[in-house]
N, C-alpha and C. Protein backbone atom coordinates (compact mmCIF):
# COMPACT_ATOMS: atom_id res chain seq x y z
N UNK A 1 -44.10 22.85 55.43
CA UNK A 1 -42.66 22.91 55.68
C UNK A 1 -42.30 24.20 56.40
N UNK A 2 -41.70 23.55 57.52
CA UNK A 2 -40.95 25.28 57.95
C UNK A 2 -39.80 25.63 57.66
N UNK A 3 -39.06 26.89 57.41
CA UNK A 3 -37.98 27.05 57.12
C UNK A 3 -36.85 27.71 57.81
N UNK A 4 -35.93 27.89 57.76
CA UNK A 4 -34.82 29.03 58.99
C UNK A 4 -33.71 28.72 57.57
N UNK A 5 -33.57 30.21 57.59
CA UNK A 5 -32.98 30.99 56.12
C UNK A 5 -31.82 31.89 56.59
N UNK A 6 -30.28 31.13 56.79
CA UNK A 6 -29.29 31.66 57.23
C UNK A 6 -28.46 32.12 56.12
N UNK A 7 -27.65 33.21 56.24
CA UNK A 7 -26.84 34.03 55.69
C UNK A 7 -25.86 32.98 55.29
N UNK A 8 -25.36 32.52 57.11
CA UNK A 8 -24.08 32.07 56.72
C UNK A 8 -24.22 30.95 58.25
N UNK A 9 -23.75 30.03 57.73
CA UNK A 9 -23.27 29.23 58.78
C UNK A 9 -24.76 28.52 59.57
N UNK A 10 -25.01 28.73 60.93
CA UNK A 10 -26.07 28.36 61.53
C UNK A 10 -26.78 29.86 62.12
N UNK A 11 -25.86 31.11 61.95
CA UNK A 11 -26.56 32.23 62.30
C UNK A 11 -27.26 32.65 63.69
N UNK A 12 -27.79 33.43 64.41
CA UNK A 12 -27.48 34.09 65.44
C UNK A 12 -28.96 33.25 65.99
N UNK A 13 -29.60 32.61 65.26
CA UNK A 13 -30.93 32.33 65.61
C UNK A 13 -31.00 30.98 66.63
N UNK A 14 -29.94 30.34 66.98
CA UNK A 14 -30.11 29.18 67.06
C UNK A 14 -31.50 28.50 68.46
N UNK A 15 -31.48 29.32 69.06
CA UNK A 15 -32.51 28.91 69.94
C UNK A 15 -33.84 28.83 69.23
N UNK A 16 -34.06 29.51 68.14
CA UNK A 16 -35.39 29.80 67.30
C UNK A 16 -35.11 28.65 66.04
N UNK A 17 -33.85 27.79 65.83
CA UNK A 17 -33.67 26.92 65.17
C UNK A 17 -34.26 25.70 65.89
N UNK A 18 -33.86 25.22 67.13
CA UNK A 18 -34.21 24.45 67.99
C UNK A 18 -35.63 24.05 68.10
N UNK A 19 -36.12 25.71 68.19
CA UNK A 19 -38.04 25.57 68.53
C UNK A 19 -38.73 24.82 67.51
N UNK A 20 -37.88 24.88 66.16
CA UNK A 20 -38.43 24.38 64.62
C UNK A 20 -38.27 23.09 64.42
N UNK A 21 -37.44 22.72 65.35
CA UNK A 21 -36.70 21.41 65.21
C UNK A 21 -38.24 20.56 64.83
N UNK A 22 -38.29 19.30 64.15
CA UNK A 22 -39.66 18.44 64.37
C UNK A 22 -39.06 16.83 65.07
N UNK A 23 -39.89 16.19 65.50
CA UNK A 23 -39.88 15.37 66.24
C UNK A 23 -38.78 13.69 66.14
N UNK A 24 -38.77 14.59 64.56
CA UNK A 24 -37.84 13.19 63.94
C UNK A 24 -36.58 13.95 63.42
N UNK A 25 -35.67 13.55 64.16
CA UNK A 25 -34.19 14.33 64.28
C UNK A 25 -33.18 13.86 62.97
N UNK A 26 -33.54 13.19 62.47
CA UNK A 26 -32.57 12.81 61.55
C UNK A 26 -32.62 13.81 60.26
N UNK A 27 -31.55 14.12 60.42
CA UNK A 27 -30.92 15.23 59.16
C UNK A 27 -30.32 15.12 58.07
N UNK A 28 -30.80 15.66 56.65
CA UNK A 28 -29.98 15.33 55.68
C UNK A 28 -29.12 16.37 55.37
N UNK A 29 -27.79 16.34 55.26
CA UNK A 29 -26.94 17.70 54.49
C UNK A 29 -26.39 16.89 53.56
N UNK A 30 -27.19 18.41 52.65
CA UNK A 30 -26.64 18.23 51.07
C UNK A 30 -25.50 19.13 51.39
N UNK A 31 -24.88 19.19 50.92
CA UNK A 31 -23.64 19.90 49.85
C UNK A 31 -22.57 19.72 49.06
N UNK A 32 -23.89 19.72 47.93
CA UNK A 32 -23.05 19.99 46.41
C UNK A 32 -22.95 21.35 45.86
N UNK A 33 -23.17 22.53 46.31
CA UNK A 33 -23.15 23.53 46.51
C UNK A 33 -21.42 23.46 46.14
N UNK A 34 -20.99 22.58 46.66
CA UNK A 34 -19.53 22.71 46.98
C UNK A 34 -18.70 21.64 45.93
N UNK A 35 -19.39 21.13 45.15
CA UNK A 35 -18.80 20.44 43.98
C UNK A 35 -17.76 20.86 43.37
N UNK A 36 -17.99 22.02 42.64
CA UNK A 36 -16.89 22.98 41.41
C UNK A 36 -15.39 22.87 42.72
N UNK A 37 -15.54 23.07 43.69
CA UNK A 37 -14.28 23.11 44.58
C UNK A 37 -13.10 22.25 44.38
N UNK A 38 -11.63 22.58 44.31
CA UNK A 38 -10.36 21.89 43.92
C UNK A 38 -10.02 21.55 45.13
N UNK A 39 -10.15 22.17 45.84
CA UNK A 39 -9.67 22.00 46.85
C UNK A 39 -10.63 21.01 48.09
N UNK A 40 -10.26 19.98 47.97
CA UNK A 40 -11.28 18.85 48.45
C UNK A 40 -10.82 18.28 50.02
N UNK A 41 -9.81 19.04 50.46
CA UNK A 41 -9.40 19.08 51.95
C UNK A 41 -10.06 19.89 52.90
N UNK A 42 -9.98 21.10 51.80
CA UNK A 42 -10.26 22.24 52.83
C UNK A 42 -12.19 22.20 52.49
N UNK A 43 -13.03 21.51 51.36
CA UNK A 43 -13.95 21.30 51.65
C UNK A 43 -14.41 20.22 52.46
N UNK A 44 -13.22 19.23 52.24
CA UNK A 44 -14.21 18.09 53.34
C UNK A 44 -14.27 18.87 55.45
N UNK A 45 -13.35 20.06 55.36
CA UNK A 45 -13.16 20.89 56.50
C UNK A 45 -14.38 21.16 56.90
N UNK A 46 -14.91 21.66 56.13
CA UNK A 46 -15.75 22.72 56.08
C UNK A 46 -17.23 22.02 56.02
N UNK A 47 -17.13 20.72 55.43
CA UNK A 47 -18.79 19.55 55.69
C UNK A 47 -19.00 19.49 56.99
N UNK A 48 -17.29 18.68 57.20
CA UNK A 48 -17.46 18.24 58.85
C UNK A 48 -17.84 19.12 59.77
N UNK A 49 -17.22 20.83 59.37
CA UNK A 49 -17.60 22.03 60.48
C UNK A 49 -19.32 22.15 60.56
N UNK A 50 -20.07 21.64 59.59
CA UNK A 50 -21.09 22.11 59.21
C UNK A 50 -22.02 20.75 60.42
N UNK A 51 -21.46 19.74 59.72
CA UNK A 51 -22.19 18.49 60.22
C UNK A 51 -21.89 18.85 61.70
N UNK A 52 -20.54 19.14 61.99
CA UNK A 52 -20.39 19.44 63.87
C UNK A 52 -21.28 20.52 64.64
N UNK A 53 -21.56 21.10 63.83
CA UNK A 53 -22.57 22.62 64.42
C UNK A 53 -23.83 22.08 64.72
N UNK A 54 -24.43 20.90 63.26
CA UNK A 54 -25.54 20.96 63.71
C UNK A 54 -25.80 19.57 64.68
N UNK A 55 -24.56 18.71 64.82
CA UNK A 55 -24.95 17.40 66.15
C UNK A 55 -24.90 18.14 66.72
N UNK A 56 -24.36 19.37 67.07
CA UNK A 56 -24.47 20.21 68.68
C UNK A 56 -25.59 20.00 69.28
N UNK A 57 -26.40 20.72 68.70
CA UNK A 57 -28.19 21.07 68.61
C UNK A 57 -28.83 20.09 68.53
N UNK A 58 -28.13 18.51 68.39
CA UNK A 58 -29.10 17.61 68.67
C UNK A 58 -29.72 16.39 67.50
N UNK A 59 -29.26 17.10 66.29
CA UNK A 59 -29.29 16.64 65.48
C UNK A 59 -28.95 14.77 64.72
N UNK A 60 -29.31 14.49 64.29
CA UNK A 60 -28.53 13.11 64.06
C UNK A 60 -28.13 13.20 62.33
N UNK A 61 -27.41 13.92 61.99
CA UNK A 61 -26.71 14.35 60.63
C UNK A 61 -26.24 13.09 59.56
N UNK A 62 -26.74 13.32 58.26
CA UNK A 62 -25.83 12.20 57.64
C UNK A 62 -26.33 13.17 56.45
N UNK A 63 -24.44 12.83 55.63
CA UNK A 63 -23.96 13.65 54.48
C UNK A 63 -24.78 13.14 53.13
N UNK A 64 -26.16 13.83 52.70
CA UNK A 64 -26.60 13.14 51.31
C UNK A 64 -25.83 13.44 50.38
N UNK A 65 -25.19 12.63 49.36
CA UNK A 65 -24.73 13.70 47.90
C UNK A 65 -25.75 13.35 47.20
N UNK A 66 -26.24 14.19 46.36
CA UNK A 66 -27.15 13.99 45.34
C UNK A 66 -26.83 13.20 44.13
N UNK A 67 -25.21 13.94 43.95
CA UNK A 67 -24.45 13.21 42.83
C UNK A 67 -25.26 11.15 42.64
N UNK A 68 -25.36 10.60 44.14
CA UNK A 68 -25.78 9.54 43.67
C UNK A 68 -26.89 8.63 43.47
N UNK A 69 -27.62 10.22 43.33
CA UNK A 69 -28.91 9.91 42.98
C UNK A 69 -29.26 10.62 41.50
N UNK A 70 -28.43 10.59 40.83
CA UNK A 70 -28.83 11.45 39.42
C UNK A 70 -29.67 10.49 38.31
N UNK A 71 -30.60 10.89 38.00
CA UNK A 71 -31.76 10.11 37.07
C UNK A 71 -32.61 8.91 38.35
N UNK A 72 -32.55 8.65 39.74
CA UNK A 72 -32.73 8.06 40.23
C UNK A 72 -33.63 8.77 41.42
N UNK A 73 -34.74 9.26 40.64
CA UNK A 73 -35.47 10.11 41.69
C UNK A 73 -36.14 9.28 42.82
N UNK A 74 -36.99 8.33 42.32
CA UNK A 74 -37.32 7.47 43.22
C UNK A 74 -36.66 6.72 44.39
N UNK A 75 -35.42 6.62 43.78
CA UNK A 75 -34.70 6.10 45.07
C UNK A 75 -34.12 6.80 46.13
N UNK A 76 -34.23 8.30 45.78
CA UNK A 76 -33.73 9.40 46.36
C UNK A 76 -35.16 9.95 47.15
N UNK A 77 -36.15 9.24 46.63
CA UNK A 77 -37.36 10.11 47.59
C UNK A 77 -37.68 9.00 48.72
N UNK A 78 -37.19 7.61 48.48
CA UNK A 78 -37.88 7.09 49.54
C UNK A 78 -36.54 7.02 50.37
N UNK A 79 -35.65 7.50 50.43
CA UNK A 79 -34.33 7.52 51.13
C UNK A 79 -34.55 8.85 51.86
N UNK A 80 -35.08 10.03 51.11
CA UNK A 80 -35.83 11.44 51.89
C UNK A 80 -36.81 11.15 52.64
N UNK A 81 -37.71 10.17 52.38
CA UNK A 81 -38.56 9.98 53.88
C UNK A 81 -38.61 9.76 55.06
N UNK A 82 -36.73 9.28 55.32
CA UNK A 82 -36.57 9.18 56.56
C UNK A 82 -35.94 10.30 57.38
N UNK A 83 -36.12 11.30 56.52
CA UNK A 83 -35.70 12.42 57.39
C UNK A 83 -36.31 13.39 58.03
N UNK A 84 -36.61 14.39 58.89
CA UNK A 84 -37.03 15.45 59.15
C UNK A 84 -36.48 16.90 58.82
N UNK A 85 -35.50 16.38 58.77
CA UNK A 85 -34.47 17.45 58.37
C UNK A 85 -33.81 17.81 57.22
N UNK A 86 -34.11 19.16 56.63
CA UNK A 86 -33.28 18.84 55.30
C UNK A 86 -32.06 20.37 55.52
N UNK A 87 -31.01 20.06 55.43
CA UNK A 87 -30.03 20.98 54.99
C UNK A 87 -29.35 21.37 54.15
N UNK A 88 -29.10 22.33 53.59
CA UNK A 88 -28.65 22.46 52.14
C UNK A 88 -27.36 23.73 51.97
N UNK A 89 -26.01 23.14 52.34
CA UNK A 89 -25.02 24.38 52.62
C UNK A 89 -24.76 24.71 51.56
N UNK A 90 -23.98 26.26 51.78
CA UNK A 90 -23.41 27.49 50.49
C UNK A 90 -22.24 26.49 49.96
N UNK A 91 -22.25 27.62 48.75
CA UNK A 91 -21.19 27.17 47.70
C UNK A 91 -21.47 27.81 46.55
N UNK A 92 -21.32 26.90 45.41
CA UNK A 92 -22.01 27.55 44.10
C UNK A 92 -23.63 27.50 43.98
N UNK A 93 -24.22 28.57 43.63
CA UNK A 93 -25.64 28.30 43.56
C UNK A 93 -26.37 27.44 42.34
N UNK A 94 -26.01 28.15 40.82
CA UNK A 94 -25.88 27.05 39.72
C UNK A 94 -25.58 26.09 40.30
N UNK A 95 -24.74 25.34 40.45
CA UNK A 95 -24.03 24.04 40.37
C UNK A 95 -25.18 23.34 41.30
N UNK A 96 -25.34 23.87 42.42
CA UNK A 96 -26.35 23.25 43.47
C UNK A 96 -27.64 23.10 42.98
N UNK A 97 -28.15 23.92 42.40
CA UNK A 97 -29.23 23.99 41.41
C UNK A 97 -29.47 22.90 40.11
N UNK A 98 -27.97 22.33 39.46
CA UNK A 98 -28.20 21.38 38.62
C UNK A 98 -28.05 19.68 39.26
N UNK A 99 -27.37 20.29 40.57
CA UNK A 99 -27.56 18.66 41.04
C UNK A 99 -29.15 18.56 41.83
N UNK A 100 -29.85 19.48 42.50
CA UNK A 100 -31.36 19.29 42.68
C UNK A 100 -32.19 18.87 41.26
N UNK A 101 -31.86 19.53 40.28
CA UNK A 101 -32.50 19.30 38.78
C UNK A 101 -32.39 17.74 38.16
N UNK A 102 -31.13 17.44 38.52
CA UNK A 102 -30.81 16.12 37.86
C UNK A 102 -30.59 15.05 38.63
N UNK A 103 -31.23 14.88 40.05
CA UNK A 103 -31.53 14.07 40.92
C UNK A 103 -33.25 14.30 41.58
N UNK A 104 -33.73 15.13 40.93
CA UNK A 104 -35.24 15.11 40.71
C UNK A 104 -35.49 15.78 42.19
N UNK A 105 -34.25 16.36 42.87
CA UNK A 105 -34.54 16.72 44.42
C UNK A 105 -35.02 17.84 44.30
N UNK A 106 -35.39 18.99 43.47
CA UNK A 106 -35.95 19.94 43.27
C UNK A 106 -37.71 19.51 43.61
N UNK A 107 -38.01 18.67 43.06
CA UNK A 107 -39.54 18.13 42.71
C UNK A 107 -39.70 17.33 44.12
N UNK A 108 -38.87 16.90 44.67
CA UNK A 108 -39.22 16.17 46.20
C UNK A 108 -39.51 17.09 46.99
N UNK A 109 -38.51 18.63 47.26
CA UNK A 109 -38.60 19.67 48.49
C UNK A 109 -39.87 19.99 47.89
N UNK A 110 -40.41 19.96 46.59
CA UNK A 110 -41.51 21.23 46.40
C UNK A 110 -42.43 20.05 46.94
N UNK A 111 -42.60 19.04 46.59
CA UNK A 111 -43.70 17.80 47.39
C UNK A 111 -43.52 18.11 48.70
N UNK A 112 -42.15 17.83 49.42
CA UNK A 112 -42.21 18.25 50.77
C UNK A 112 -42.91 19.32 51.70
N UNK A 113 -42.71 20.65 51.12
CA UNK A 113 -42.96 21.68 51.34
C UNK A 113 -44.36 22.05 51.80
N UNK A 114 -45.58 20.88 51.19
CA UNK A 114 -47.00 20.67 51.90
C UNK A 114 -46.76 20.18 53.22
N UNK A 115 -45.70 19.62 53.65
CA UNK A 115 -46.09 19.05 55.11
C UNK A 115 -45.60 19.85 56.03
N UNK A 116 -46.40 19.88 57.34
CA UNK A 116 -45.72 20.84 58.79
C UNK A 116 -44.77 20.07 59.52
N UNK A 117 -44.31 19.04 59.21
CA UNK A 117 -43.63 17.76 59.92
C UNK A 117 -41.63 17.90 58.94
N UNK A 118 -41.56 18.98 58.36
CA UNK A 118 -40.32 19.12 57.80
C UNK A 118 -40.17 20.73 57.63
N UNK A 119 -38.56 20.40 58.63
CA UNK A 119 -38.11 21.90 58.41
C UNK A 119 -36.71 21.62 57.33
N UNK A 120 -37.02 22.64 56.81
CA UNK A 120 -36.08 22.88 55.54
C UNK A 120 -34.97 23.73 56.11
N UNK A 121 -33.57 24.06 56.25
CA UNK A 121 -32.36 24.92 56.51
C UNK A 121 -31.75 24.78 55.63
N UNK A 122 -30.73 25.85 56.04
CA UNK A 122 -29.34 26.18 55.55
C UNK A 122 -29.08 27.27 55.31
N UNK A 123 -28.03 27.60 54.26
CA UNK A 123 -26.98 28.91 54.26
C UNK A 123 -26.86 29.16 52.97
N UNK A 124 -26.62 30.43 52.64
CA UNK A 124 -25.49 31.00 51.36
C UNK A 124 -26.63 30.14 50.15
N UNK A 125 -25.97 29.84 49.15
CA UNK A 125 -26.36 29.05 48.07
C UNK A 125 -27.97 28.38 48.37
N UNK A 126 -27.82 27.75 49.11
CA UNK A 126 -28.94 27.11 50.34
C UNK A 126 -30.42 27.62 50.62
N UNK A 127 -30.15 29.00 50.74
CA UNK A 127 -31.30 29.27 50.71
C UNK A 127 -31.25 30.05 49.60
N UNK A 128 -30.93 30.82 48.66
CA UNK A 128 -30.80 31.42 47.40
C UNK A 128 -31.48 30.54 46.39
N UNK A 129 -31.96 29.51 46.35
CA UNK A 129 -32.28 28.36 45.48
C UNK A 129 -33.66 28.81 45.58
N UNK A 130 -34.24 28.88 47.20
CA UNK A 130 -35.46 28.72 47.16
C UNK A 130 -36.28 29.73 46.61
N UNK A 131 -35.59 30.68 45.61
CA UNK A 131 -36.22 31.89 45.13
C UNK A 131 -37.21 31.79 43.91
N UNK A 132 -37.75 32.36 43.11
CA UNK A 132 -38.38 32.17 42.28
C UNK A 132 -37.83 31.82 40.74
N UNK A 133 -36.69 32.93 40.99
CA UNK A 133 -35.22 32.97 40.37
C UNK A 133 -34.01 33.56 40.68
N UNK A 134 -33.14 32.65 39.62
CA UNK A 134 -31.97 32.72 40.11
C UNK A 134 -31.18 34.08 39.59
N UNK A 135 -31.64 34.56 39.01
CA UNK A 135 -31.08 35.95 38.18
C UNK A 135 -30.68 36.97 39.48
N UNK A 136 -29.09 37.93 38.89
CA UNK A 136 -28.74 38.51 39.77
C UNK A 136 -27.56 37.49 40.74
N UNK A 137 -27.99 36.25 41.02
CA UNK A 137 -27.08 35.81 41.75
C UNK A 137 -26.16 35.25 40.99
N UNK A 138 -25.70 35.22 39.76
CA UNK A 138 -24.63 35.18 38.74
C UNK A 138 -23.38 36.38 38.99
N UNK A 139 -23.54 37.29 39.66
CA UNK A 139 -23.03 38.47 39.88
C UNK A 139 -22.11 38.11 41.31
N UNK A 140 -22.78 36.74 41.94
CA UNK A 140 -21.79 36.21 42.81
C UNK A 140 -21.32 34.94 42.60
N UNK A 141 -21.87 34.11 41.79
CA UNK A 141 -21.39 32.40 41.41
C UNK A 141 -21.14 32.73 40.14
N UNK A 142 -20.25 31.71 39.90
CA UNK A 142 -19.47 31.45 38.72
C UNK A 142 -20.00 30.35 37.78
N UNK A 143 -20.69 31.33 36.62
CA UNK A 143 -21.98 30.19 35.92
C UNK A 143 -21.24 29.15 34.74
N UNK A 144 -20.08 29.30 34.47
CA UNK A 144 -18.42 28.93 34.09
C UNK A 144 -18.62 26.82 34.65
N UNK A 145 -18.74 27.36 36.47
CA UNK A 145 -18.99 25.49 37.35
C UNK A 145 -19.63 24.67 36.49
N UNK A 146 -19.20 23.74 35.87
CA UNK A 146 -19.82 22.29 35.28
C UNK A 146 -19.51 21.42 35.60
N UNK A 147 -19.70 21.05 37.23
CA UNK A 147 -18.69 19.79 37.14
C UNK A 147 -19.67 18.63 36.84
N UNK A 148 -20.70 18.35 36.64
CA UNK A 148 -21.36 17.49 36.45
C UNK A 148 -21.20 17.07 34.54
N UNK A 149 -20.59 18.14 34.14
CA UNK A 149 -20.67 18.26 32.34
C UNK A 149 -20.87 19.33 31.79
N UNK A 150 -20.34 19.65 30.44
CA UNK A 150 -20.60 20.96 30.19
C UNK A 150 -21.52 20.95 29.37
N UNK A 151 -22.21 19.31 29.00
CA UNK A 151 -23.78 19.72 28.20
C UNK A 151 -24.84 20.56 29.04
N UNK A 152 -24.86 20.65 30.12
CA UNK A 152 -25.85 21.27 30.85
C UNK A 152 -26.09 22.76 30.86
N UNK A 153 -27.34 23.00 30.65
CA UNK A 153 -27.43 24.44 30.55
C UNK A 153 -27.27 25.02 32.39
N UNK A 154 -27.24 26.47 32.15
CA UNK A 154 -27.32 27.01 33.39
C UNK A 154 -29.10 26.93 33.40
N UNK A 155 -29.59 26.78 34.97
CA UNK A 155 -30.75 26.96 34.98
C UNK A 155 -31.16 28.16 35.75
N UNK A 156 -32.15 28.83 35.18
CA UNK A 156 -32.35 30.01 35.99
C UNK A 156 -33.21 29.98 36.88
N UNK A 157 -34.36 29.07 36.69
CA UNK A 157 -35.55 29.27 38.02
C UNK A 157 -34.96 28.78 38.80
N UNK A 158 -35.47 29.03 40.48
CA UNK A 158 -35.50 28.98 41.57
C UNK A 158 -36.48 27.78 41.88
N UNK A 159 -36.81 27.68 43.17
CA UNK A 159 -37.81 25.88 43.27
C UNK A 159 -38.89 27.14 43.49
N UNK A 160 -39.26 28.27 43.71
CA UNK A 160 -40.30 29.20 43.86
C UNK A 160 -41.05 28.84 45.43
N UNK A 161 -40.03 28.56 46.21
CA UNK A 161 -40.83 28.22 47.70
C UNK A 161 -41.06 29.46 48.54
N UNK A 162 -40.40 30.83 48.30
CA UNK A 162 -40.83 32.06 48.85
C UNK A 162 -40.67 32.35 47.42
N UNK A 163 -41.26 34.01 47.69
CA UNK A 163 -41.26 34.97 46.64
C UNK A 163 -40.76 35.92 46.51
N UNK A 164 -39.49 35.94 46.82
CA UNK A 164 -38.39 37.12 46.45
C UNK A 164 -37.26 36.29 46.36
N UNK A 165 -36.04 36.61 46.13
CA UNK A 165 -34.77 36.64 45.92
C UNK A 165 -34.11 36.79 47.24
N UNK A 166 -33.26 36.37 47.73
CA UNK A 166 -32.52 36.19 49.08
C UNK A 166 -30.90 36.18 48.96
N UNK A 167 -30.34 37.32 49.04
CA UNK A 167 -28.93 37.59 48.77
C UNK A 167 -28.20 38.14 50.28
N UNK A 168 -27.62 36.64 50.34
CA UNK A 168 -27.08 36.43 51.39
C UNK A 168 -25.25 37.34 51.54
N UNK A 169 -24.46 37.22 52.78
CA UNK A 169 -23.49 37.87 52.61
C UNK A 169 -23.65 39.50 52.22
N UNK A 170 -24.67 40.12 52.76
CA UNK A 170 -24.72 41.99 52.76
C UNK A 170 -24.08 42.76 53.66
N UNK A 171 -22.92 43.39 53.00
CA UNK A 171 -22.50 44.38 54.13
C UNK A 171 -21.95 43.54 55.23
N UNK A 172 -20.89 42.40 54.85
CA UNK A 172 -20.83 41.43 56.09
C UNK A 172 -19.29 41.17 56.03
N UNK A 173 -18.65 40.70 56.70
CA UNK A 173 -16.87 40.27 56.76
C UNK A 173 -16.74 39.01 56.62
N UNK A 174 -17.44 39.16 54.50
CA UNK A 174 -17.33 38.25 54.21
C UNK A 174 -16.49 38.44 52.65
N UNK A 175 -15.83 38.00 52.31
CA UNK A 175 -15.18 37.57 50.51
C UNK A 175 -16.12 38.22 49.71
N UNK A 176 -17.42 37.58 49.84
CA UNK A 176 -18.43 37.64 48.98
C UNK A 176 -19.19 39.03 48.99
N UNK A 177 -18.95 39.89 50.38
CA UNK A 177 -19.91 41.36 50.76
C UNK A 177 -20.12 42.24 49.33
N UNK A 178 -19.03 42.52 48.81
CA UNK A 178 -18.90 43.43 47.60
C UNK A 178 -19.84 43.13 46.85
N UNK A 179 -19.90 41.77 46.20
CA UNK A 179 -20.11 40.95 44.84
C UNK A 179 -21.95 41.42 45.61
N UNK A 180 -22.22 41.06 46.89
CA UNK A 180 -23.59 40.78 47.18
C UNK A 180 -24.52 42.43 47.52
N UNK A 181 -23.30 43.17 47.26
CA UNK A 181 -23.74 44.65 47.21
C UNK A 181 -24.11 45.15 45.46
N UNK A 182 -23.61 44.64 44.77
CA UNK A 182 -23.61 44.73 43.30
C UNK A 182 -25.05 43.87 43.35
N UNK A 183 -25.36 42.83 43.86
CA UNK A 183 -26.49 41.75 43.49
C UNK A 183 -27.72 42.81 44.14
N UNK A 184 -27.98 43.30 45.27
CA UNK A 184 -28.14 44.35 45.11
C UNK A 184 -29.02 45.42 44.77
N UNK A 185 -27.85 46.13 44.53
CA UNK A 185 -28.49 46.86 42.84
C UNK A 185 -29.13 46.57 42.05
N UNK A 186 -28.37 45.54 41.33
CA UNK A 186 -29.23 44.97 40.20
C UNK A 186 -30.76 45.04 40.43
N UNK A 187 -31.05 44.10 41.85
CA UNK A 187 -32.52 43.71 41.91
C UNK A 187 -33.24 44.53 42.31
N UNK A 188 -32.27 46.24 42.92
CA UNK A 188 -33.21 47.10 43.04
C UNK A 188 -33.34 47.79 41.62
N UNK A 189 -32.24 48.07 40.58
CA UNK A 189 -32.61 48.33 39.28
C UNK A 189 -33.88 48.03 38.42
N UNK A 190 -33.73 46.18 38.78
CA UNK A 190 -35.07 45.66 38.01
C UNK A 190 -36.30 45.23 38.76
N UNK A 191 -36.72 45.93 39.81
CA UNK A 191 -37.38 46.19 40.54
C UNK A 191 -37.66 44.89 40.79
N UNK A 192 -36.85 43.79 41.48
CA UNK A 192 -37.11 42.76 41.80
C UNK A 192 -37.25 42.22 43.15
N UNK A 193 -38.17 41.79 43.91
CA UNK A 193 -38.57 41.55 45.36
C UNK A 193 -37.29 40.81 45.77
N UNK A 194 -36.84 41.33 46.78
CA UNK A 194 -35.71 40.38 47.33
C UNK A 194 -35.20 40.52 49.00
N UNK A 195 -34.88 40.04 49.77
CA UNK A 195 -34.34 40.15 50.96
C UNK A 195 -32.77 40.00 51.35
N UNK A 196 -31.99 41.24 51.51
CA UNK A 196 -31.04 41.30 52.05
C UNK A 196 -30.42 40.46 53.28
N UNK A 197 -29.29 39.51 53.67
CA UNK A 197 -29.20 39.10 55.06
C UNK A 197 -27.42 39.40 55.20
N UNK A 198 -27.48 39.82 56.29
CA UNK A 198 -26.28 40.02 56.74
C UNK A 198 -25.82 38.64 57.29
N UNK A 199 -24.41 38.33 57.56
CA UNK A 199 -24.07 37.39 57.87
C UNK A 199 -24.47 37.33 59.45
N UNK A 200 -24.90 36.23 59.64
CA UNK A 200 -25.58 36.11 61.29
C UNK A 200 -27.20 36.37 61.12
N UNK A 201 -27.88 36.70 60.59
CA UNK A 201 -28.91 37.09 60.32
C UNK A 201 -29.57 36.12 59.59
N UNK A 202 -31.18 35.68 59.75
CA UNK A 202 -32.05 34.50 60.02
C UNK A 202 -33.33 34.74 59.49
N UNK A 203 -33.69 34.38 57.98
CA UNK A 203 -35.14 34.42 57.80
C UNK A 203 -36.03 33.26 58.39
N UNK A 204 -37.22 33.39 59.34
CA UNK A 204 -37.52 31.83 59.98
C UNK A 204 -39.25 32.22 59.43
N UNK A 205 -39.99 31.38 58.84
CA UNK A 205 -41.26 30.90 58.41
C UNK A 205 -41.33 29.55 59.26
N UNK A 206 -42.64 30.32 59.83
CA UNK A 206 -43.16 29.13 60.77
C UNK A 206 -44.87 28.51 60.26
């Protein structure tokens, strides 16, 4: 699996997004990242801005929710085989984290992740998942989000696809800059491997 690890949005990389592209264009965007949200106008805004960025580039986009694949892993993996593309936009990181958990999509990307024929993207929340853990990024999501139920615990691991922590929004003109300067600390406190990204700024594994 290759990856391109944006801060925010599609990020400054896009010609080096393109090169990653694989041969089978069809794209999945998740975002449930964006579940806990009340405001369901100004998120459906903000899918479509997402889905419009990436038909730019060529893409052939269609909106997965996970929501309707919960306990239904199997039907959610052979519905993932037709893609090349997987996208996964910001929002809440928990929350995004319990709908990969409880649609078994956690256990598909890590299956995925053996092949060179799938590039993995996205932003914010998005790529913060792929850490080992999720600790520290509580200091910017609100571990409070249940919209799926409030039997659910918070989960702390990460799917462990790199090996540091990735705290997106640093030092950036963003809402979130402060909260991701505190996150931070922390992980330099507990001497925890992690990578800083400014908004516009692009981790790419090839």
């Amino acid at each position: 699996m290759k990856f391109y690890l944006s801060s925010y949005k599609l990020g400054r990389e896009t010609e080096q997004l393109v090169r990653l592209l694989p041969e089978n264009k069809r794209t999945a965007y998740v975002s449930n990242a964006g579940d806990p949200f009340t405001d369901l106008e100004r998120k459906r805004r903000w899918e479509e801005s997402d889905i419009k960025d990436l038909s730019k580039l060529g893409l052939e986009v269609e909106h997965l929710d996970l929501r309707e694949y919960f306990g239904q892993q199997d039907k959610l993996r052979t519905k993932i085989s037709k893609f090349g593309v997987i996208w996964v936009s910001g929002g809440n990181l928990f929350v995004l984290r319990q709908a990969f958990k409880l649609s078994g999509f956690d256990e598909i990307v890590r299956e995925l992740a053996k092949r060179k024929d799938i590039l993995y993207g996205g932003y914010s929340a998005g790529v913060c998942i792929l850490a080992p853990t999720l600790r520290g990024i509580d200091i910017m999501d609100d571990l409070s989000a249940k919209p799926y139920g409030e039997q659910y615990e918070t989960i702390w691991d990460g799917l462990g696809l790199v090996d540091y922590s990735i705290v997106p929004h640093y030092k950036s003109d963003n809402s979130e800059s402060e909260a991701a300067s505190k996150v931070v600390e922390f992980m330099v406190e507990n001497k925890m491997p992690f990578k800083a990204l400014r908004d516009g700024e692009v981790i790419i594994i090839d």
